[in-house]
Protein backbone atom coordinates (compact mmCIF):
# COMPACT_ATOMS: atom_id res chain seq x y z
CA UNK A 1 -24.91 3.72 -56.59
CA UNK A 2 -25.40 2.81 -52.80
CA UNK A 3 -22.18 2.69 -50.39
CA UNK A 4 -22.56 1.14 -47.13
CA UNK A 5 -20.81 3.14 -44.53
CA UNK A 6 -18.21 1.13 -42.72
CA UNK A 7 -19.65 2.02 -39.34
CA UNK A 8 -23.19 0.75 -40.73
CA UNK A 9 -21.75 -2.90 -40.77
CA UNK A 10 -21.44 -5.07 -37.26
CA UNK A 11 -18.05 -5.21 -36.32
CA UNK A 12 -17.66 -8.62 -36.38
CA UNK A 13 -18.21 -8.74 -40.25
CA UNK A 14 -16.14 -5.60 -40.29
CA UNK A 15 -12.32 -6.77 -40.32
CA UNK A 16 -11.33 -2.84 -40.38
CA UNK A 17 -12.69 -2.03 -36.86
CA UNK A 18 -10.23 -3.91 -34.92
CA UNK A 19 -9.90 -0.55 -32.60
CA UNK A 20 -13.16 -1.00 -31.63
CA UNK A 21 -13.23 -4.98 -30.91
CA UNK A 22 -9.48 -4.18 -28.97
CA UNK A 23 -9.44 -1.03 -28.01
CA UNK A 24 -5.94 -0.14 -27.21
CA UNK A 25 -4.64 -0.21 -23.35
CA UNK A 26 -5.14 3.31 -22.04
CA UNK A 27 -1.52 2.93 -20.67
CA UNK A 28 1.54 1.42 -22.52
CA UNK A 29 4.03 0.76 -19.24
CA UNK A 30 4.95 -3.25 -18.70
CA UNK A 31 1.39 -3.77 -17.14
CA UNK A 32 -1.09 -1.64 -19.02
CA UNK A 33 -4.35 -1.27 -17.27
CA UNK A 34 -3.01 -2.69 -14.19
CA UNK A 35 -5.89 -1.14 -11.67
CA UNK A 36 -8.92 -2.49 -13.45
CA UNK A 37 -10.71 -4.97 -11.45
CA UNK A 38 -11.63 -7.58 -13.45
CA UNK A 39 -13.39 -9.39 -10.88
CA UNK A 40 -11.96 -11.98 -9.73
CA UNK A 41 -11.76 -13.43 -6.35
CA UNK A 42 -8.80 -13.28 -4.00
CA UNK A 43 -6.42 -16.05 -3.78
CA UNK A 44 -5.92 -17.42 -0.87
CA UNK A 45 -2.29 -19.15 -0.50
CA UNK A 46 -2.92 -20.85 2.93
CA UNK A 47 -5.75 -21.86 5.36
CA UNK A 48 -5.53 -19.89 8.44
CA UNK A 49 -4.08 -22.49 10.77
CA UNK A 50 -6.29 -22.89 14.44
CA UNK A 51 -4.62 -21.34 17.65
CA UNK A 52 -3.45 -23.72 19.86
CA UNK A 53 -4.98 -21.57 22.49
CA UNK A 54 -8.34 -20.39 22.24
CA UNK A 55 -7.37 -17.09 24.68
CA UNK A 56 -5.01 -14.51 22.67
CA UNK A 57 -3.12 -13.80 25.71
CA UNK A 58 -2.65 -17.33 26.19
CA UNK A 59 -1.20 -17.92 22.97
CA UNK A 60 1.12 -14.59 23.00
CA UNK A 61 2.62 -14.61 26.86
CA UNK A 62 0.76 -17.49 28.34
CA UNK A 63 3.94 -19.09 28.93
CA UNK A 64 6.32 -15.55 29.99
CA UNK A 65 3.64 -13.93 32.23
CA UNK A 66 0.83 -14.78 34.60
CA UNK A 67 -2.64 -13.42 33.80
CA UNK A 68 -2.84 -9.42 35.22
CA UNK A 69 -5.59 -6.77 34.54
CA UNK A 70 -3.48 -4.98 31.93
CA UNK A 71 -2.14 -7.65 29.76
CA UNK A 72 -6.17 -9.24 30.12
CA UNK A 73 -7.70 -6.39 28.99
CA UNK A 74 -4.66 -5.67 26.03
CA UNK A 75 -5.07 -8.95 24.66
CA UNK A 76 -8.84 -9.08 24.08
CA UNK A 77 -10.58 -9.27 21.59
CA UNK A 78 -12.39 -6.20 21.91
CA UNK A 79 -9.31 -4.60 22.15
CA UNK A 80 -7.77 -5.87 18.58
CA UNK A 81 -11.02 -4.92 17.20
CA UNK A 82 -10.71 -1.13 18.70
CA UNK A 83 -6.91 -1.12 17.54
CA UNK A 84 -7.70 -2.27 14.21
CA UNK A 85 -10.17 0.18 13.68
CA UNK A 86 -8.03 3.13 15.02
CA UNK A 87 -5.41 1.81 12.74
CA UNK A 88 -7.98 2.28 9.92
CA UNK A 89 -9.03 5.92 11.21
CA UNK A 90 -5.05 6.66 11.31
CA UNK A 91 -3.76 5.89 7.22
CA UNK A 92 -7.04 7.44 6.47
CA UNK A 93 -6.28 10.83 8.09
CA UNK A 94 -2.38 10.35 7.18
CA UNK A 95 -3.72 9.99 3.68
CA UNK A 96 -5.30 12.87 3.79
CA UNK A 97 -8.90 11.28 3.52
CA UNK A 98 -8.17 9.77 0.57
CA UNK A 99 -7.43 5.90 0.96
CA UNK A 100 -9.50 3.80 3.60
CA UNK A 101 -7.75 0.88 4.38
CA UNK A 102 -9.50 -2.41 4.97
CA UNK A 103 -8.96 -5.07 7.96
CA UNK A 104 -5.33 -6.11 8.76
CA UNK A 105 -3.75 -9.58 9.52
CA UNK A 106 -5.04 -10.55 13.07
CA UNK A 107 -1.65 -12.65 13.65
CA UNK A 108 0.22 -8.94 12.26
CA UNK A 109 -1.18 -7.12 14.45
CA UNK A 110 -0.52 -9.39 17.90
CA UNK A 111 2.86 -10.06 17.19
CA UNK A 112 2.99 -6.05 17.26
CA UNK A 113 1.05 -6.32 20.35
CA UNK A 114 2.76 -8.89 21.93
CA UNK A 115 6.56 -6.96 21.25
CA UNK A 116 4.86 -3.79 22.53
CA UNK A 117 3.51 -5.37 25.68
CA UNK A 118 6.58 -6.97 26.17
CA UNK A 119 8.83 -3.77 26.13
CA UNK A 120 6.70 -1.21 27.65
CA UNK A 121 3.91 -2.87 29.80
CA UNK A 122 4.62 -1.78 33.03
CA UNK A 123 1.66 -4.04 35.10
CA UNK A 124 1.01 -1.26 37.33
CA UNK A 125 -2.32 -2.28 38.99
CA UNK A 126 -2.90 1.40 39.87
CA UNK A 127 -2.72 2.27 36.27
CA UNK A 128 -4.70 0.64 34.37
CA UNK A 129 -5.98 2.61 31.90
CA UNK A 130 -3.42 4.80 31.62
CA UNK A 131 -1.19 1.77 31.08
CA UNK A 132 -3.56 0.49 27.81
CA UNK A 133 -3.56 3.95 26.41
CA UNK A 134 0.00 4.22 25.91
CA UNK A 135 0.24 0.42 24.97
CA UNK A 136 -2.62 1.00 21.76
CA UNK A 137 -0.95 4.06 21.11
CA UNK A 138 2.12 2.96 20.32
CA UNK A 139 0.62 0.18 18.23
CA UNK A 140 -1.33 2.04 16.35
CA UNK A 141 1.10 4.54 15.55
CA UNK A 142 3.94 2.14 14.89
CA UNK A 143 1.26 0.41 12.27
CA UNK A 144 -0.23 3.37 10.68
CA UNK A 145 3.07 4.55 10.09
CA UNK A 146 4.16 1.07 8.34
CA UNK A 147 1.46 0.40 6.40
CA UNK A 148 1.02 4.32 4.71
CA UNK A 149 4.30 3.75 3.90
CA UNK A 150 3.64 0.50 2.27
CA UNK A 151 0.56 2.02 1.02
CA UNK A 152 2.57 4.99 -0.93
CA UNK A 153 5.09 3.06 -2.06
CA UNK A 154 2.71 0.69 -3.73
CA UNK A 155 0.60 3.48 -5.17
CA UNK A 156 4.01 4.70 -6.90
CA UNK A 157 4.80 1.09 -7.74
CA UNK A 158 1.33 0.95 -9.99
CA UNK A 159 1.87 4.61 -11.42
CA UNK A 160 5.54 3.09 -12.60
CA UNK A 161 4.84 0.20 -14.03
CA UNK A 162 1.42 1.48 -15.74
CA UNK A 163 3.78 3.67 -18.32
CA UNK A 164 7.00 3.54 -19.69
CA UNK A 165 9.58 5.70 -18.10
CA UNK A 166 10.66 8.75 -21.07
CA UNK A 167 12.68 7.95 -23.28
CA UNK A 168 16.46 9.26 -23.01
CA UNK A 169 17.12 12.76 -25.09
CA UNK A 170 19.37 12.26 -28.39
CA UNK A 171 23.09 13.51 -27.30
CA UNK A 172 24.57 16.84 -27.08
CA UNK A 173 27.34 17.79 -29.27
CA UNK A 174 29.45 19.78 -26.31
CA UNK A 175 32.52 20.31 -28.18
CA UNK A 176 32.78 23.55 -29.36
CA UNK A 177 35.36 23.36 -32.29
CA UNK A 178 34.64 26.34 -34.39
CA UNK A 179 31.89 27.87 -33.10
CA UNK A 180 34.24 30.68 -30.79
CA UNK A 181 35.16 33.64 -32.54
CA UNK A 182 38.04 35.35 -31.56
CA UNK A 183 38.62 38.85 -30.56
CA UNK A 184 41.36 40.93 -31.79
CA UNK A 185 43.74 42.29 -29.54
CA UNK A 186 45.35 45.78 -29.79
CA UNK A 187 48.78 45.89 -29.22
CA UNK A 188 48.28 49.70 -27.81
């Protein structure tokens, strides 16, 4: 007499394959397979609203300071450009080379610029350069330092909530009601 093998038959005539039509979730946590991309596009919560201004400087300090060399040459938009990319370069190499991260918020990163500038630009006219070195330094390393924090914390975030945490051992009897045994003492 002929048998057909169970794995012979399509699996959707097959009702005791269900493993193989729903394969488990490699991980059991409150989110299992959290990190697969599934494809679907971003959601954006808000349109980005126009500046008022079409100059960034005039839209950060427009109203505090008049235009100088420093603050016109901090506030351009080659500048955000070369700060967002050294941003970039910096969580990559605090990563160790292993997570590149992608473009931040413009409107982030000039309200950084625009509390930086207004604590340590100094204006000198002399200085120039020296003056926007320290200014994107201090940016950069005051983002870098936010965001792979943000960035680790959020890579633990997905580990926890990918698995269950262990489940708690079974108690410990710590009494220890006869279990001693004694030792004679000599009376000599």
């Amino acid at each position: 007499m002929n048998f057909v093998k169970p794995e012979s038959v399509e699996n959707k005539y097959n009702l005791t394959s269900t493993s193989q039509q729903f394969p488990a979730p490699r991980n059991s946590g409150r989110v299992p397979d959290v990190r697969t991309k599934d494809g679907t596009p971003p959601l954006y919560l808000y349109k980005p609203a126009e500046p008022i201004y079409k100059d960034v400087r005039r839209e950060l300090i427009g109203h505090q300071h008049t235009a100088t060399p420093l603050n016109t040459t901090f506030f351009s938009d080659s500048n955000i450009e070369h700060i967002q990319q050294r941003i970039s370069d910096q969580v990559f190499s605090m990563s160790g080379s292993k997570h590149r991260i992608d473009r931040q918020s413009d409107d982030d990163i000039k309200l950084i610029m625009r509390s930086y500038y207004l604590m340590f630009g100094k204006n000198n006219p002399d200085n120039v350069a020296g003056d926007l070195a320290d200014l994107n330094a201090r940016v950069v390393g005051y983002a870098a330092a936010k965001i792979y924090s943000e960035l680790d914390f959020y890579l633990f975030y997905l580990n926890d909530i990918q698995d269950f945490a262990p489940p708690i051992a079974n108690p410990v009897n710590v009494k220890v009601y006869g279990s001693r045994t004694g030792e004679l003492k000599s009376f000599f």
